[in-house]
PDB file of N, CA and C in Angstrom:
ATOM      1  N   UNK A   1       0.839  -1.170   0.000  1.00  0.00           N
ATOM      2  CA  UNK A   1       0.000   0.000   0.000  1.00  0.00           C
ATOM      3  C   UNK A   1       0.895   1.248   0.000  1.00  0.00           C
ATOM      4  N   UNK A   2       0.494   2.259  -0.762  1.00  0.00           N
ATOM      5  CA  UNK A   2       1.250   2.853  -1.262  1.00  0.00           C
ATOM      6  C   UNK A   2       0.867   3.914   0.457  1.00  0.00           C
ATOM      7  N   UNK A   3       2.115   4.668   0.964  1.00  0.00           N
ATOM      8  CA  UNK A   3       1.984   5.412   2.180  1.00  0.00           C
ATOM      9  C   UNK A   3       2.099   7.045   1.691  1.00  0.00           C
ATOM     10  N   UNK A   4       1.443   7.801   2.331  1.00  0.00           N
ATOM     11  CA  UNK A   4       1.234   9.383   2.409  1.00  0.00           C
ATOM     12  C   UNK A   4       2.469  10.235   2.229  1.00  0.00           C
ATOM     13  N   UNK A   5       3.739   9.486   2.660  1.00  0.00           N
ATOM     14  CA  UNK A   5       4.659  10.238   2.268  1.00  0.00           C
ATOM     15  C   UNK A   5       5.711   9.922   1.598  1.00  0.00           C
ATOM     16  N   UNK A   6       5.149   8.818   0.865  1.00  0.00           N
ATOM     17  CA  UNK A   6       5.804   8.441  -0.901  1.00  0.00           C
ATOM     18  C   UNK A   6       4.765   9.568  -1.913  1.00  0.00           C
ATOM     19  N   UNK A   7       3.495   9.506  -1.641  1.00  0.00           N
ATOM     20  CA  UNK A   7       3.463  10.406  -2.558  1.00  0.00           C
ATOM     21  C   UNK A   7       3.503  11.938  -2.596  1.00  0.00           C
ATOM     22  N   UNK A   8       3.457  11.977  -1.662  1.00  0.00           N
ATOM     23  CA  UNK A   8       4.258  13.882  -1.215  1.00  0.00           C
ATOM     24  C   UNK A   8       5.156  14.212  -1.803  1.00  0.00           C
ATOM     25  N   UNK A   9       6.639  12.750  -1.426  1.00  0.00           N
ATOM     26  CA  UNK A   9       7.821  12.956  -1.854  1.00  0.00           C
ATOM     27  C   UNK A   9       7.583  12.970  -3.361  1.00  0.00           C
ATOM     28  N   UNK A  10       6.837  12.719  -3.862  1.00  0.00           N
ATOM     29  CA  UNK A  10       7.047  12.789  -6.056  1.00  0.00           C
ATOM     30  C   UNK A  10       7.003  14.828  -6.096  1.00  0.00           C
ATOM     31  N   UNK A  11       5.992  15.579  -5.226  1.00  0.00           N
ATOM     32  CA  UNK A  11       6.604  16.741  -5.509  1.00  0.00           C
ATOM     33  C   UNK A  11       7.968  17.622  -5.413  1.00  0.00           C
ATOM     34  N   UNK A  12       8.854  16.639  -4.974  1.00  0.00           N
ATOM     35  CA  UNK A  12      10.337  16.982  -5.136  1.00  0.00           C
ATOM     36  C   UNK A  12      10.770  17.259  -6.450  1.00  0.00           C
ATOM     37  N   UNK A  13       9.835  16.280  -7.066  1.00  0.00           N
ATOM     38  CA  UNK A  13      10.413  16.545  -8.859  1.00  0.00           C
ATOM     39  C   UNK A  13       9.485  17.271  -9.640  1.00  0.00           C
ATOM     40  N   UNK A  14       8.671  17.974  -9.342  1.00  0.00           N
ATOM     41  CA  UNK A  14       7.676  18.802  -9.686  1.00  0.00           C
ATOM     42  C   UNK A  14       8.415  20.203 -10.702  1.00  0.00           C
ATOM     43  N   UNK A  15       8.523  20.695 -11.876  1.00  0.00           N
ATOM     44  CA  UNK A  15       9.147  21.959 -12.116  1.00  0.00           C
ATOM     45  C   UNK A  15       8.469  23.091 -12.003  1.00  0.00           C
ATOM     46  N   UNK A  16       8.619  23.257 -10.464  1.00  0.00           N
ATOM     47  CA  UNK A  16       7.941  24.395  -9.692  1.00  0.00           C
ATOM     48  C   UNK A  16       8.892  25.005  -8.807  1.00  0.00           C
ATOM     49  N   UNK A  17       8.740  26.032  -8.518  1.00  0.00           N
ATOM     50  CA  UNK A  17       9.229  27.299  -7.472  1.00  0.00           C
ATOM     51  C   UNK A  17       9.210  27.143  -6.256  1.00  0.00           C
ATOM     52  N   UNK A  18       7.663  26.571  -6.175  1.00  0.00           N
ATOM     53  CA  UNK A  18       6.775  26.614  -4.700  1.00  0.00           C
ATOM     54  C   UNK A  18       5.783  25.463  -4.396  1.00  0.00           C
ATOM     55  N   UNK A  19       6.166  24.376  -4.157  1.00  0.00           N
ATOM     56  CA  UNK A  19       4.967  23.156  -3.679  1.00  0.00           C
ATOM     57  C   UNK A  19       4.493  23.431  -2.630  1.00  0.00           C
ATOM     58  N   UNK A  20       2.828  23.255  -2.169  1.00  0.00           N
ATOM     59  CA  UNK A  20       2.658  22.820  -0.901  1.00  0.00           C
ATOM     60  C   UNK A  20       1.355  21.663  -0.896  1.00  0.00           C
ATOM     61  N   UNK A  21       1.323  20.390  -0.590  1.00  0.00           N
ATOM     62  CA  UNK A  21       0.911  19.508  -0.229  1.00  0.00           C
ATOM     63  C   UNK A  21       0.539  18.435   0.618  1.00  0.00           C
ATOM     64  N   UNK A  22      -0.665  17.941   1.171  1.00  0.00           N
ATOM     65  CA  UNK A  22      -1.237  17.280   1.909  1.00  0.00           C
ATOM     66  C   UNK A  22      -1.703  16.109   2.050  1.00  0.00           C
ATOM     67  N   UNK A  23      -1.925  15.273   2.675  1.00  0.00           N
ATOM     68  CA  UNK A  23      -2.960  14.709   2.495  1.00  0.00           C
ATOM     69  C   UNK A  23      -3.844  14.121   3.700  1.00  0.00           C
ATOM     70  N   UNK A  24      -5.406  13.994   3.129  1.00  0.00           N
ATOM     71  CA  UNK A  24      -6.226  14.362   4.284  1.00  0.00           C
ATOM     72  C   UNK A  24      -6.427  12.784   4.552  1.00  0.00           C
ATOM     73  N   UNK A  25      -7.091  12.975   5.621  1.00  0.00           N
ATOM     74  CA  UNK A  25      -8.017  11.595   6.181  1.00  0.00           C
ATOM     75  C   UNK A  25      -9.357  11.598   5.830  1.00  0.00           C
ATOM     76  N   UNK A  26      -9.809  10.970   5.259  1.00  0.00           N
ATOM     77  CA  UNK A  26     -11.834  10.794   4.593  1.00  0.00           C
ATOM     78  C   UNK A  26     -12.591  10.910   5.431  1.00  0.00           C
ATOM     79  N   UNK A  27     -13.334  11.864   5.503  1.00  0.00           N
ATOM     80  CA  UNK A  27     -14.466  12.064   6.603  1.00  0.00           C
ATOM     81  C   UNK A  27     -13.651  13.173   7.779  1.00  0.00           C
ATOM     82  N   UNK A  28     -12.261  13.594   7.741  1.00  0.00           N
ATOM     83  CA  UNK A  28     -12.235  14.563   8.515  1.00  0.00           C
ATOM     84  C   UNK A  28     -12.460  15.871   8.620  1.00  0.00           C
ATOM     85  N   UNK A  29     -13.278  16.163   9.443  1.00  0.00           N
ATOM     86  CA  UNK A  29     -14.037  17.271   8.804  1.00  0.00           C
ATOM     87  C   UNK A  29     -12.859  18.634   9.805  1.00  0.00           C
ATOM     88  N   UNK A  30     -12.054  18.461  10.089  1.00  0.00           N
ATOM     89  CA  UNK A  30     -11.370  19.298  10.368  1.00  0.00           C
ATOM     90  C   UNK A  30      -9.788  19.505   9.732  1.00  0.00           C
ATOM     91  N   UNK A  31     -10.067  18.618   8.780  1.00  0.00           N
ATOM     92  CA  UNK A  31      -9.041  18.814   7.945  1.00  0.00           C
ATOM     93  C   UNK A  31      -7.606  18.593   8.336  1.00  0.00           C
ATOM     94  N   UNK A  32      -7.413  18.289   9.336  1.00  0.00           N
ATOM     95  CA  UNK A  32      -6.034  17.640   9.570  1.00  0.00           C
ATOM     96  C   UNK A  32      -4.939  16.706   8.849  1.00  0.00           C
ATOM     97  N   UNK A  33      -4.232  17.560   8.729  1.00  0.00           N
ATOM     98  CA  UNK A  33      -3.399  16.877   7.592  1.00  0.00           C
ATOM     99  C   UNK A  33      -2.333  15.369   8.244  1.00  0.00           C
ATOM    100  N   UNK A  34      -2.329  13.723   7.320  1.00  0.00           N
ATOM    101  CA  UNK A  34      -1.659  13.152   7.718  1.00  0.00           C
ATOM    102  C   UNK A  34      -0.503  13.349   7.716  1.00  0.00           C
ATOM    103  N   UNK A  35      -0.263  13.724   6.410  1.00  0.00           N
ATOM    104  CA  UNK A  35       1.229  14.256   6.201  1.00  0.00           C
ATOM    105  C   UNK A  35       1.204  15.101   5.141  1.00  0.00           C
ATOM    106  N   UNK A  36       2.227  16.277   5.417  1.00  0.00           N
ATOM    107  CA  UNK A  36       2.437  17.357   4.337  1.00  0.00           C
ATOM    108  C   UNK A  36       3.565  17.753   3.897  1.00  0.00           C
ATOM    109  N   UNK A  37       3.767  18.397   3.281  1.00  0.00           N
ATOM    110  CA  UNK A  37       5.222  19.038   1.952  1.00  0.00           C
ATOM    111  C   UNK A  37       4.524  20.768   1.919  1.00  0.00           C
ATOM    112  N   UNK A  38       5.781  21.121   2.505  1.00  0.00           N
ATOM    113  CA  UNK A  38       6.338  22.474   1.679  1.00  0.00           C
ATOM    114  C   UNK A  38       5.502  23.742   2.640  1.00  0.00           C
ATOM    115  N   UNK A  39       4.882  25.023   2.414  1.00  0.00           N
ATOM    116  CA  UNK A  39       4.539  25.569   2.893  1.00  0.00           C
ATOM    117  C   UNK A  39       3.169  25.379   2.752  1.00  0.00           C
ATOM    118  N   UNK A  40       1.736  25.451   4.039  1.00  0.00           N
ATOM    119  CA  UNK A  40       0.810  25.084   3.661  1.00  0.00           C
ATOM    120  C   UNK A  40       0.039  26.378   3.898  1.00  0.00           C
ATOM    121  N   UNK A  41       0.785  27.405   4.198  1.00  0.00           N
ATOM    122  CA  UNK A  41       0.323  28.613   4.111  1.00  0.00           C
ATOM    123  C   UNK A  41       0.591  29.723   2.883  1.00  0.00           C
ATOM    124  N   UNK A  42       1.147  29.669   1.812  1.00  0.00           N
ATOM    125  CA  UNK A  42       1.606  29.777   1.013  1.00  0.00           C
ATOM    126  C   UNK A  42       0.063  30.016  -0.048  1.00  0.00           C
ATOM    127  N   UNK A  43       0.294  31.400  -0.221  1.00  0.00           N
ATOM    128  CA  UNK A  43      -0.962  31.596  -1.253  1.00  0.00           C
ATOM    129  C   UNK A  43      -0.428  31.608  -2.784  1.00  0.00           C
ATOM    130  N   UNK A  44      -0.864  30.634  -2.698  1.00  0.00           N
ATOM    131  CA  UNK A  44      -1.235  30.535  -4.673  1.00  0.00           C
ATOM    132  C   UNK A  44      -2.155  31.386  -5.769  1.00  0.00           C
ATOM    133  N   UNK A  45      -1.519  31.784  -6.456  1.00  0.00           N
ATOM    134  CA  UNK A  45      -2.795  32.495  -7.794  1.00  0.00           C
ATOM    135  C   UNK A  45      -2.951  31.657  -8.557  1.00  0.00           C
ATOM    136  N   UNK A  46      -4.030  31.153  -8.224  1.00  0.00           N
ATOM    137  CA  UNK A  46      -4.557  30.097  -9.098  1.00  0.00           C
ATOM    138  C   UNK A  46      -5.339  30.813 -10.369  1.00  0.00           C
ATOM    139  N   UNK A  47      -5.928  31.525 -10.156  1.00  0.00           N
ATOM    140  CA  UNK A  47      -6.216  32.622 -11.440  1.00  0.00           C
ATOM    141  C   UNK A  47      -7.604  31.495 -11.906  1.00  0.00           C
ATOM    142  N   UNK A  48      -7.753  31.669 -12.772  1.00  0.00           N
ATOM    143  CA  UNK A  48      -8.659  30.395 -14.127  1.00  0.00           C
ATOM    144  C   UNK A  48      -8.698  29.100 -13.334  1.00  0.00           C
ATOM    145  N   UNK A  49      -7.594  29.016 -13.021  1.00  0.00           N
ATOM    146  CA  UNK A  49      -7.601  27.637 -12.275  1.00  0.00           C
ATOM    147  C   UNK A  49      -8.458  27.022 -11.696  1.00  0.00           C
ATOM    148  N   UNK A  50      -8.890  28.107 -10.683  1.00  0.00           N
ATOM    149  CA  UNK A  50      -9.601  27.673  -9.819  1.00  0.00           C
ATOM    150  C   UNK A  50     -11.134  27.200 -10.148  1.00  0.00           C
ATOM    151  N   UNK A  51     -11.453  27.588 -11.225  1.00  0.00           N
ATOM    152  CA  UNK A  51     -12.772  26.952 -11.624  1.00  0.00           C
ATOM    153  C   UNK A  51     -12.691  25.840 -12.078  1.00  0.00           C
ATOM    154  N   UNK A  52     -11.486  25.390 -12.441  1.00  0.00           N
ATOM    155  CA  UNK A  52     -11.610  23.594 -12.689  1.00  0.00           C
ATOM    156  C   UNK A  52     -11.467  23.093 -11.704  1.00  0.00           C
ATOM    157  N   UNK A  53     -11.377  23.384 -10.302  1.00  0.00           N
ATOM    158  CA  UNK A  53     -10.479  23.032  -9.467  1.00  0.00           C
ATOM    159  C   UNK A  53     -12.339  23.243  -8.508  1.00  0.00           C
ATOM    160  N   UNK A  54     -13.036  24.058  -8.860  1.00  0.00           N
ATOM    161  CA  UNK A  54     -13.968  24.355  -7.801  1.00  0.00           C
ATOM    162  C   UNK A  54     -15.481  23.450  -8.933  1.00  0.00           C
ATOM    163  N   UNK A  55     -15.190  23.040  -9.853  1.00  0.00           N
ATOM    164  CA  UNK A  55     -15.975  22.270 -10.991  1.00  0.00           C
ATOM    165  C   UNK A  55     -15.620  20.877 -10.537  1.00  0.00           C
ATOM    166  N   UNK A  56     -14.500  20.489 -10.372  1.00  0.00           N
ATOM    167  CA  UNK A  56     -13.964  19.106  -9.740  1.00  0.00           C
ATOM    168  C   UNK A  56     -14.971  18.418  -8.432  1.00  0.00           C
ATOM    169  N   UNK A  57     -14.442  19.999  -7.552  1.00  0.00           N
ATOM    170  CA  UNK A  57     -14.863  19.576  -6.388  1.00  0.00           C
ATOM    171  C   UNK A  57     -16.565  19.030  -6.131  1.00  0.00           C
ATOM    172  N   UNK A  58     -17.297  20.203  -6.574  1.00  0.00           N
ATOM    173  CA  UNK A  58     -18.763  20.032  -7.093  1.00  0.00           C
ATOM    174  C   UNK A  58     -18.829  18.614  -7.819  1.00  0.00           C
ATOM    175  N   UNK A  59     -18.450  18.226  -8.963  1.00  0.00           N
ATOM    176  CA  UNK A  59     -18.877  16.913  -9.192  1.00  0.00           C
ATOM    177  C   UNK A  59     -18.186  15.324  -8.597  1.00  0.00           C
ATOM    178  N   UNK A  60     -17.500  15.922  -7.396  1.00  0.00           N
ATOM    179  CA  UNK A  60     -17.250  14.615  -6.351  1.00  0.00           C
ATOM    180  C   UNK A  60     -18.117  14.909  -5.476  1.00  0.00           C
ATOM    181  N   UNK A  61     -19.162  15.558  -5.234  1.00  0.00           N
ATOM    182  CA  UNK A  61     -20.084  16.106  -4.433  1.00  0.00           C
ATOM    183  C   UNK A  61     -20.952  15.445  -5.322  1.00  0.00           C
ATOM    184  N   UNK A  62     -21.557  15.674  -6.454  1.00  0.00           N
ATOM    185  CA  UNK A  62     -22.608  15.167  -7.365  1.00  0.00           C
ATOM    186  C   UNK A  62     -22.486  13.719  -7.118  1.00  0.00           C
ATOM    187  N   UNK A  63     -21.207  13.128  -7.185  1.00  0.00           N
ATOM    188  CA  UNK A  63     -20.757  11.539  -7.384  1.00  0.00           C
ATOM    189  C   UNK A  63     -21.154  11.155  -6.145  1.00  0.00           C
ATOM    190  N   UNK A  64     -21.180  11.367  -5.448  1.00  0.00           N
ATOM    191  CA  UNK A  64     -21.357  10.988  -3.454  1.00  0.00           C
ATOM    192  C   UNK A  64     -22.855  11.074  -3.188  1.00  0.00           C
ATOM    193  N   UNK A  65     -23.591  11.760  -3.870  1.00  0.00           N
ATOM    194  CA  UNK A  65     -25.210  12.106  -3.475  1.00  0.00           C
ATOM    195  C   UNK A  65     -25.336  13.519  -2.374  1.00  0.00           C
ATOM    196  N   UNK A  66     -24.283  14.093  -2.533  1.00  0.00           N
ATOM    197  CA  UNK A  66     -24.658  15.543  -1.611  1.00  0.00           C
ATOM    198  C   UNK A  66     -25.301  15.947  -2.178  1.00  0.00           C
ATOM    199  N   UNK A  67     -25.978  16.525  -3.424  1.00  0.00           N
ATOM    200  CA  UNK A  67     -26.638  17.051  -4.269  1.00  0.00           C
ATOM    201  C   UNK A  67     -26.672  16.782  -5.905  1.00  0.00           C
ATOM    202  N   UNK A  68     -27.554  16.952  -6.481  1.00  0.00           N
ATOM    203  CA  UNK A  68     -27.643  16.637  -8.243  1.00  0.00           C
ATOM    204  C   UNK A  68     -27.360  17.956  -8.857  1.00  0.00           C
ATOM    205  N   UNK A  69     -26.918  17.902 -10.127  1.00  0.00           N
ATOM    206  CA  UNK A  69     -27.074  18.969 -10.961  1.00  0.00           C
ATOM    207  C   UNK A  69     -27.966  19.559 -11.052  1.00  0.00           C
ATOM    208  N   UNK A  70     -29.396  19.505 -10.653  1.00  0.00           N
ATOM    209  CA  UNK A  70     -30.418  19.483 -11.530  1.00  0.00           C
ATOM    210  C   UNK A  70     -31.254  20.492 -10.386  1.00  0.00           C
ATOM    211  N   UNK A  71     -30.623  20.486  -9.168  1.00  0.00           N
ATOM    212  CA  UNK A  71     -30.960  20.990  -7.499  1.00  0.00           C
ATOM    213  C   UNK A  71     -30.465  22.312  -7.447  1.00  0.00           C
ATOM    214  N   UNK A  72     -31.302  23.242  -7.219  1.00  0.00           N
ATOM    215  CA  UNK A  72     -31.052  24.592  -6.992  1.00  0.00           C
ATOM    216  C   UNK A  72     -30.673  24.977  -6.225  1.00  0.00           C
ATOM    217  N   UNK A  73     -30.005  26.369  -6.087  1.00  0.00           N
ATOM    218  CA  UNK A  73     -29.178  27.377  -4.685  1.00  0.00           C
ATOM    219  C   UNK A  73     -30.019  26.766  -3.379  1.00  0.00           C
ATOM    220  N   UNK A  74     -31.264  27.182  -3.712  1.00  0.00           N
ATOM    221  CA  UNK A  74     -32.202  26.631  -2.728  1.00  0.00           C
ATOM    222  C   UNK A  74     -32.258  25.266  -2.002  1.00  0.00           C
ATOM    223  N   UNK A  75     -32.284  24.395  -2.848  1.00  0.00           N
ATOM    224  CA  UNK A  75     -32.012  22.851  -2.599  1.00  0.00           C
ATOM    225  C   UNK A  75     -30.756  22.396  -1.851  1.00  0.00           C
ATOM    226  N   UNK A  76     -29.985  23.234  -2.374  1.00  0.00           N
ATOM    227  CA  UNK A  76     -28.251  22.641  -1.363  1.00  0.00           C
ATOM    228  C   UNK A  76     -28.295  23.512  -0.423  1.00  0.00           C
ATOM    229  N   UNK A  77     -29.075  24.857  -0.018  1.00  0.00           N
ATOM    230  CA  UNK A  77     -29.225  25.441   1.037  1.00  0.00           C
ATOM    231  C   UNK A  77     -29.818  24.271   2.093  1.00  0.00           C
ATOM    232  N   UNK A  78     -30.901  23.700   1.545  1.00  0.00           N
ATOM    233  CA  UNK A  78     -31.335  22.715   2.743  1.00  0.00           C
ATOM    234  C   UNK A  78     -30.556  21.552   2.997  1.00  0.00           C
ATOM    235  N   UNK A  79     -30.020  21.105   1.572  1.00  0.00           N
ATOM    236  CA  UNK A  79     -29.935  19.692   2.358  1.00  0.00           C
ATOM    237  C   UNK A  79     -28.307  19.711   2.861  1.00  0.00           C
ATOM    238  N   UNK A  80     -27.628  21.120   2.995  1.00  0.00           N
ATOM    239  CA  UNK A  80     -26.283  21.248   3.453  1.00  0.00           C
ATOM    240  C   UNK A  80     -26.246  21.628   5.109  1.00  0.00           C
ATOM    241  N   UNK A  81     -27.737  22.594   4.939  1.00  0.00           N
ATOM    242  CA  UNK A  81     -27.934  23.465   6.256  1.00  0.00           C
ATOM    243  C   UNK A  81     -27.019  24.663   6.249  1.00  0.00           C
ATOM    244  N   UNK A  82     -26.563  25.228   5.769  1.00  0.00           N
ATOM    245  CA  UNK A  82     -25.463  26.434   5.095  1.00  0.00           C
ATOM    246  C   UNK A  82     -26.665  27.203   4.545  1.00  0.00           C
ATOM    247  N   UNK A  83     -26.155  29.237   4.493  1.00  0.00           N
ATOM    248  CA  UNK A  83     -26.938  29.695   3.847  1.00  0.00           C
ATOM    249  C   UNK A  83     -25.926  29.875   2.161  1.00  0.00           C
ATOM    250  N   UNK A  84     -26.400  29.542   1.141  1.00  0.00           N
ATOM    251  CA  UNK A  84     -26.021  29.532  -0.196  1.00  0.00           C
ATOM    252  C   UNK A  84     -26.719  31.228  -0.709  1.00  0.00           C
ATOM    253  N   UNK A  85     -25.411  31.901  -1.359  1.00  0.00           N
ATOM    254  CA  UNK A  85     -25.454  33.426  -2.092  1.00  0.00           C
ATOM    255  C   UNK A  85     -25.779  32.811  -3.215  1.00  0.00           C
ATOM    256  N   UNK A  86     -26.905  33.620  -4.035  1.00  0.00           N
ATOM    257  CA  UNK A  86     -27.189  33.797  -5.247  1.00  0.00           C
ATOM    258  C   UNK A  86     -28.736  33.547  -5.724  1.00  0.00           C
ATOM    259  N   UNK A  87     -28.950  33.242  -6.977  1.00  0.00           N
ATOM    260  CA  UNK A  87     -30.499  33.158  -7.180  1.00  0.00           C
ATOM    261  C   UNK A  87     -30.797  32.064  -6.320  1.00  0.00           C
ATOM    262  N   UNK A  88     -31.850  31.486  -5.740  1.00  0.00           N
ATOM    263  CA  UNK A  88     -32.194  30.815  -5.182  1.00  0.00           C
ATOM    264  C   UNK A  88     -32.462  29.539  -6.052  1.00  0.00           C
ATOM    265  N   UNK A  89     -33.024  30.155  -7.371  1.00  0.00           N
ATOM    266  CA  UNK A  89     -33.768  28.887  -8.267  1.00  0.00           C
ATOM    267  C   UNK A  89     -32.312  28.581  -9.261  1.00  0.00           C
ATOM    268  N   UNK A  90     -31.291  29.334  -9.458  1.00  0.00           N
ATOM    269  CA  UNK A  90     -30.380  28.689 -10.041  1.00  0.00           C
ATOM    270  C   UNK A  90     -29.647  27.180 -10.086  1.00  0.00           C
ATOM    271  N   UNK A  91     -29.735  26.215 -11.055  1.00  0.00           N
ATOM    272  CA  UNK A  91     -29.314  25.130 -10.526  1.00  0.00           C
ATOM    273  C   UNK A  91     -27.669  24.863 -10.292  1.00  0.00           C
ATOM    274  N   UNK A  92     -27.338  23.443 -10.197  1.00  0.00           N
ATOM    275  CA  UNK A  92     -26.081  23.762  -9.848  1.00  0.00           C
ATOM    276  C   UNK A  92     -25.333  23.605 -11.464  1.00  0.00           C
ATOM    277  N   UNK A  93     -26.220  22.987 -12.238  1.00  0.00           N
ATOM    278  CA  UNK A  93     -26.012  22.634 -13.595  1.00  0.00           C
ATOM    279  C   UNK A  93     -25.432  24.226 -14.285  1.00  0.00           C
ATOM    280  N   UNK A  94     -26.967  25.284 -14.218  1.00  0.00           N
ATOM    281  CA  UNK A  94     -26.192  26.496 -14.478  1.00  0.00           C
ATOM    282  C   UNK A  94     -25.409  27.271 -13.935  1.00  0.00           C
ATOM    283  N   UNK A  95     -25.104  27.248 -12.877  1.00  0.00           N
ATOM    284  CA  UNK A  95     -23.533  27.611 -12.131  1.00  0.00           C
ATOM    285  C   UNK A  95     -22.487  26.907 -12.744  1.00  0.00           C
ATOM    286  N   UNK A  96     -22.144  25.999 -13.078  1.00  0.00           N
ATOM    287  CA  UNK A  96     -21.355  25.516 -13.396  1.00  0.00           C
ATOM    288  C   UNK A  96     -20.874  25.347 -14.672  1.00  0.00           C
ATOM    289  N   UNK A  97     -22.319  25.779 -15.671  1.00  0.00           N
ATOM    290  CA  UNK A  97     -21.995  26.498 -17.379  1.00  0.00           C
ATOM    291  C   UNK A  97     -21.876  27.576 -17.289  1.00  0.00           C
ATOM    292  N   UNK A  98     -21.547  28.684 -16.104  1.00  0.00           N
ATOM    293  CA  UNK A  98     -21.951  29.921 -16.418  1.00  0.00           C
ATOM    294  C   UNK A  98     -23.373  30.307 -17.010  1.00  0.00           C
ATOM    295  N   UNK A  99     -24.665  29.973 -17.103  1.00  0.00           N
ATOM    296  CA  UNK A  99     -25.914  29.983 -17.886  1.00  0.00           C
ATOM    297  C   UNK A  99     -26.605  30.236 -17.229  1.00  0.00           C
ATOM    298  N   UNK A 100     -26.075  30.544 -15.464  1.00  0.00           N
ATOM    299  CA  UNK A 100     -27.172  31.298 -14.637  1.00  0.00           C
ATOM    300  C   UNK A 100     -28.193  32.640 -14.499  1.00  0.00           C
ATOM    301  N   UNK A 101     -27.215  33.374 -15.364  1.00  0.00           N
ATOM    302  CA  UNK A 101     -27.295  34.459 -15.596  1.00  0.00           C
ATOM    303  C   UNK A 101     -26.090  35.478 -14.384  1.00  0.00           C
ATOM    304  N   UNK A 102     -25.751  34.954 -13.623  1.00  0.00           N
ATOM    305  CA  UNK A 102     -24.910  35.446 -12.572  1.00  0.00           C
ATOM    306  C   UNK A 102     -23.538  35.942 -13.264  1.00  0.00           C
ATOM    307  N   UNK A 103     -23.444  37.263 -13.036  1.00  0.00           N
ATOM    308  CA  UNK A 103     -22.258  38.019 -13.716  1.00  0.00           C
ATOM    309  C   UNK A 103     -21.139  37.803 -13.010  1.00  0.00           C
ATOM    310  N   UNK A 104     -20.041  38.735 -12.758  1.00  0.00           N
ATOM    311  CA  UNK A 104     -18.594  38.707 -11.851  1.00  0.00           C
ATOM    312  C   UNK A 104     -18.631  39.600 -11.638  1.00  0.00           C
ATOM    313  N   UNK A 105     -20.007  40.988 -10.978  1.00  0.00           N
ATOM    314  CA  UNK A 105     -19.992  42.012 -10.104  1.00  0.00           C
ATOM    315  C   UNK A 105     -20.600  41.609  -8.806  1.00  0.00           C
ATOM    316  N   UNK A 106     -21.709  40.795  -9.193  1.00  0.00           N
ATOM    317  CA  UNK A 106     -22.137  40.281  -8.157  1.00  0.00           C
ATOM    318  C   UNK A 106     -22.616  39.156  -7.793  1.00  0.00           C
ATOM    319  N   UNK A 107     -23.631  38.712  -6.924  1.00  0.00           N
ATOM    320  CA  UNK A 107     -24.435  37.329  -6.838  1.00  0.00           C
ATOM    321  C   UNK A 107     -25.843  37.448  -7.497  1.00  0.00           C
ATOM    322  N   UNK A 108     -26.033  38.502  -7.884  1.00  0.00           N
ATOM    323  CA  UNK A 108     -27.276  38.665  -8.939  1.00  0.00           C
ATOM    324  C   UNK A 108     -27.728  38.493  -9.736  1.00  0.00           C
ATOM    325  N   UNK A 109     -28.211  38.043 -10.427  1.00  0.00           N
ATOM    326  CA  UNK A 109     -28.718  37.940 -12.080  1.00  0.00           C
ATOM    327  C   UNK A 109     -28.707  39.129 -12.960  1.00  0.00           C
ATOM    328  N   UNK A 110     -27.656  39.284 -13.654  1.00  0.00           N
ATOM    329  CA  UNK A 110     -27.716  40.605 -15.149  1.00  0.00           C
ATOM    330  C   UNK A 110     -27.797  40.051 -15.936  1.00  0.00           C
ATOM    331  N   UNK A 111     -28.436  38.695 -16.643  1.00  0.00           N
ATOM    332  CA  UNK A 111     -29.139  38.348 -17.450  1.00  0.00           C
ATOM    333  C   UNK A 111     -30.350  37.542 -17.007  1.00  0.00           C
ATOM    334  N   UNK A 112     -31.398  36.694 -18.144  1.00  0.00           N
ATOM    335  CA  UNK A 112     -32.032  35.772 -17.561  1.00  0.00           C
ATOM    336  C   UNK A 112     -31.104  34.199 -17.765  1.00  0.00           C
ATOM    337  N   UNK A 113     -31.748  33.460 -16.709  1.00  0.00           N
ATOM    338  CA  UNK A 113     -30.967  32.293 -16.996  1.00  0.00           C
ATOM    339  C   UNK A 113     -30.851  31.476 -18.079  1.00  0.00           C
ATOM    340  N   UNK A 114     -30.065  30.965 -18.796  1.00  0.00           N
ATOM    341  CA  UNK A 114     -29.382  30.122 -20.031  1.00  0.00           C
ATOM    342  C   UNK A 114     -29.990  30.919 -21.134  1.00  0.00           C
ATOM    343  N   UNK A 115     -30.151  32.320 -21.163  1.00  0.00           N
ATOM    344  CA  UNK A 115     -30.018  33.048 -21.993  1.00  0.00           C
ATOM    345  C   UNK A 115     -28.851  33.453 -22.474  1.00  0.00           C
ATOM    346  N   UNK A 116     -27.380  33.305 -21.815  1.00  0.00           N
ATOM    347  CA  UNK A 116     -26.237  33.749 -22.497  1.00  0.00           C
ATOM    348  C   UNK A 116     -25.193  33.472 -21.331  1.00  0.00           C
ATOM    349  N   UNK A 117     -24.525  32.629 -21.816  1.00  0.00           N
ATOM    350  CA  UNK A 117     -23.303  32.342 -20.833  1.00  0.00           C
ATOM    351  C   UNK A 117     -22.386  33.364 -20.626  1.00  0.00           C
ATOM    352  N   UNK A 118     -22.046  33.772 -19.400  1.00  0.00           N
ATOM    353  CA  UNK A 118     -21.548  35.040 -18.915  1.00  0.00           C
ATOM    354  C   UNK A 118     -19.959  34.598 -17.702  1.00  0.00           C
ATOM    355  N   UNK A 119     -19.084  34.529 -18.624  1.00  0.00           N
ATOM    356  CA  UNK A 119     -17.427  34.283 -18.095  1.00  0.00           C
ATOM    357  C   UNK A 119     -16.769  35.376 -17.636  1.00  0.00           C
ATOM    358  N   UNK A 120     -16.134  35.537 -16.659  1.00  0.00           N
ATOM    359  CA  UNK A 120     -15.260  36.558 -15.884  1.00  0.00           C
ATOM    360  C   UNK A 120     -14.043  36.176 -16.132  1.00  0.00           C
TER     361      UNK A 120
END
């Protein structure tokens, strides 16, 4: 079985500046790391990135049954217990095409929904 800090150690060979890496325990909800690499405070500009990276996360959420695509702001408000920003009836489907109508000034709608995909 492969151990937590064989695969840490592969970011040694990474052609990067700045690694920082973790890895968690399943189900810890406090995030405690088993073992880590490099600085874990270390802010990254992920830039663009981060929407594949926040698209990922959402559909290992879809894969698990936390919620469907198809379930609105509203819907993962309840079944998370969290209050969720934005249209209420937006699903998670159009958040995630941009087709909500939700711009990059605010959490509002400046269009109607899947009337025009709207990228920041």
């Amino acid at each position: 079985m492969t151990q937590p800090d064989d695969v840490l150690a592969e970011t040694g060979d990474w052609p990067v500046g700045t690694v920082a890496a973790a890895v968690l325990r399943s189900g810890d909800s406090a995030g405690t790391p088993v073992a880590a690499t490099g600085d874990l405070h270390h802010v990254f500009d992920l830039a663009s990135v981060s929407k594949l990276v926040s698209a990922y996360a959402v559909l290992i959420a879809v894969s698990e049954g936390c919620f469907s695509l198809e379930d609105t702001v509203a819907d993962v408000a309840v079944t998370t217990g969290h209050d969720v920003d934005g249209p209420q009836d937006a699903t998670v489907r159009e958040l995630l095409s941009h087709a909500s109508g939700v711009g990059f000034r605010g959490r509002d709608r400046e269009k109607d929904a899947r009337t025009r995909r709207i990228y920041s």
